[in-house]
Protein backbone atom coordinates (compact mmCIF):
# COMPACT_ATOMS: atom_id res chain seq x y z
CA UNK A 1 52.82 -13.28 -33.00
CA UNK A 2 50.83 -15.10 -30.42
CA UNK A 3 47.72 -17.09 -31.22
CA UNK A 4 44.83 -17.29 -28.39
CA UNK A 5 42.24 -19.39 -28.20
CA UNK A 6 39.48 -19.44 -25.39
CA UNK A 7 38.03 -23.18 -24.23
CA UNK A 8 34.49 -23.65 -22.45
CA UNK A 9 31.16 -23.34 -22.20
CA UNK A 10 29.93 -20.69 -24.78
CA UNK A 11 26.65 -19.67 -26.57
CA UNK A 12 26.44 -18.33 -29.94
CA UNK A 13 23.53 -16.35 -32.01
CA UNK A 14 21.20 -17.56 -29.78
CA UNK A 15 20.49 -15.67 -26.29
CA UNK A 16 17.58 -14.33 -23.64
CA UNK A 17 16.23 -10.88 -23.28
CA UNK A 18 18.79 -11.25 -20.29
CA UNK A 19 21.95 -12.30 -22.06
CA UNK A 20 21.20 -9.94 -24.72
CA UNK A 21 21.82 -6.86 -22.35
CA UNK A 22 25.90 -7.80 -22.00
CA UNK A 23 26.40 -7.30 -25.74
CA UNK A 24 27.34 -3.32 -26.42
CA UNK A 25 26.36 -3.42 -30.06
CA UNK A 26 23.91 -5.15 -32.31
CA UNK A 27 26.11 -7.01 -34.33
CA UNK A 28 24.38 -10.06 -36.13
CA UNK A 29 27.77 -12.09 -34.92
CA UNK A 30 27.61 -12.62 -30.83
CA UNK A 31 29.27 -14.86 -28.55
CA UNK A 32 28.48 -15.15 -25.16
CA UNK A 33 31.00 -17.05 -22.61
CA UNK A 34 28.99 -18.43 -19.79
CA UNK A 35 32.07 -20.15 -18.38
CA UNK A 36 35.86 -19.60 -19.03
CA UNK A 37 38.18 -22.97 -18.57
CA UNK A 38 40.58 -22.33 -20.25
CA UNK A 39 42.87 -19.79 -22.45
CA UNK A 40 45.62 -21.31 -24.25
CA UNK A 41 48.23 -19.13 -26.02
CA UNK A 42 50.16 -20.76 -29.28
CA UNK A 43 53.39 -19.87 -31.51
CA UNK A 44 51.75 -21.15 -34.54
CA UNK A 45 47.95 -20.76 -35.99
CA UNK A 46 48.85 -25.02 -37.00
CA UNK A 47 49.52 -25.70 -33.20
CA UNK A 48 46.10 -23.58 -32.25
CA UNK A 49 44.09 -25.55 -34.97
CA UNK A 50 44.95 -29.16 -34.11
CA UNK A 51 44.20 -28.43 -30.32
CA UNK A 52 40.52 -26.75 -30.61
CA UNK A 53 39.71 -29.22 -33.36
CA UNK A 54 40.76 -32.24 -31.12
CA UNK A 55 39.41 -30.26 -27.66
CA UNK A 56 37.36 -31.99 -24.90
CA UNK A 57 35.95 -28.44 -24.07
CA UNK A 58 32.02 -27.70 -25.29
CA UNK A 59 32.94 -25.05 -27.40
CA UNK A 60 36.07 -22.67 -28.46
CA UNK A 61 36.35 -19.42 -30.22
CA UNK A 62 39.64 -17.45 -31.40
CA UNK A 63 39.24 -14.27 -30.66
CA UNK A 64 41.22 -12.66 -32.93
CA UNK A 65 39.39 -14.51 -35.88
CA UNK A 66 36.02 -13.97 -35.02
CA UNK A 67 34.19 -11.44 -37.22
CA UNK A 68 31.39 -10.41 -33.68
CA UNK A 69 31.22 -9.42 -30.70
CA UNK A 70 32.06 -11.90 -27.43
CA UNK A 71 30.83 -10.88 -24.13
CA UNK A 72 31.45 -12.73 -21.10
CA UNK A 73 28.37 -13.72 -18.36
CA UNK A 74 30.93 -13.91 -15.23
CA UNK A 75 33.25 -10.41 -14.53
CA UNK A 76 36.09 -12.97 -13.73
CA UNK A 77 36.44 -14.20 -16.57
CA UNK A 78 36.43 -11.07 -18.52
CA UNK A 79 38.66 -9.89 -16.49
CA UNK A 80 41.27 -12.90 -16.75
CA UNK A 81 40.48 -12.15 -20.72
CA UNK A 82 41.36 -8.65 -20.46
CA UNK A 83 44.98 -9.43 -18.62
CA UNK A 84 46.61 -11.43 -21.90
C-alpha cells in the first residue's frame, strides 16, 4: 500500500463566507488547499512521517488519515489530486 501526502499552502477550521461554499458537507473537520506544490507518494507510513515532519512546505495533510473533509480553491489542483 501506497502512502500520500499533499505539501503546500493549506487552511484549516478557519475560512470566509467564500471558502466556505467549496466544502459539500458541514463537517466540523475542513481543509482547504489554496495551493498544491507538491504530492509525494511513499512505501512506508515511517518514510511519509520523517518527510512532512522535516518539510519546508507551510503546511501538509495525509489524506487518507484525515478524519474531514479537504477541498481544493484552484480546479488544477483537484484535478492533479483526483489522477493518483
Amino acid at each position: 500500500m501506497k502512502h500520500i501526502a499533499l505539501l503546500g499552502n493549506f487552511s484549516f477550521n478557519h475560512f470566509d463566507t467564500e471558502e466556505m461554499r467549496l466544502f459539500k458537507t458541514d463537517n466540523e473537520r475542513k481543509a482547504l488547499i489554496h495551493e498544491l506544490e507538491e504530492i509525494k507518494i511513499f512505501d512506508t507510513k515511517d518514510e511519509m512521517y520523517y518527510e512532512v515532519d522535516n518539510t519546508e512546505y507551510d503546511a501538509w495533510i495525509i489524506p487518507n488519515e484525515f478524519n474531514g473533509e479537504i477541498a481544493f480553491e484552484r480546479i488544477e489542483d483537484k484535478d492533479l489530486y483526483n489522477s493518483i
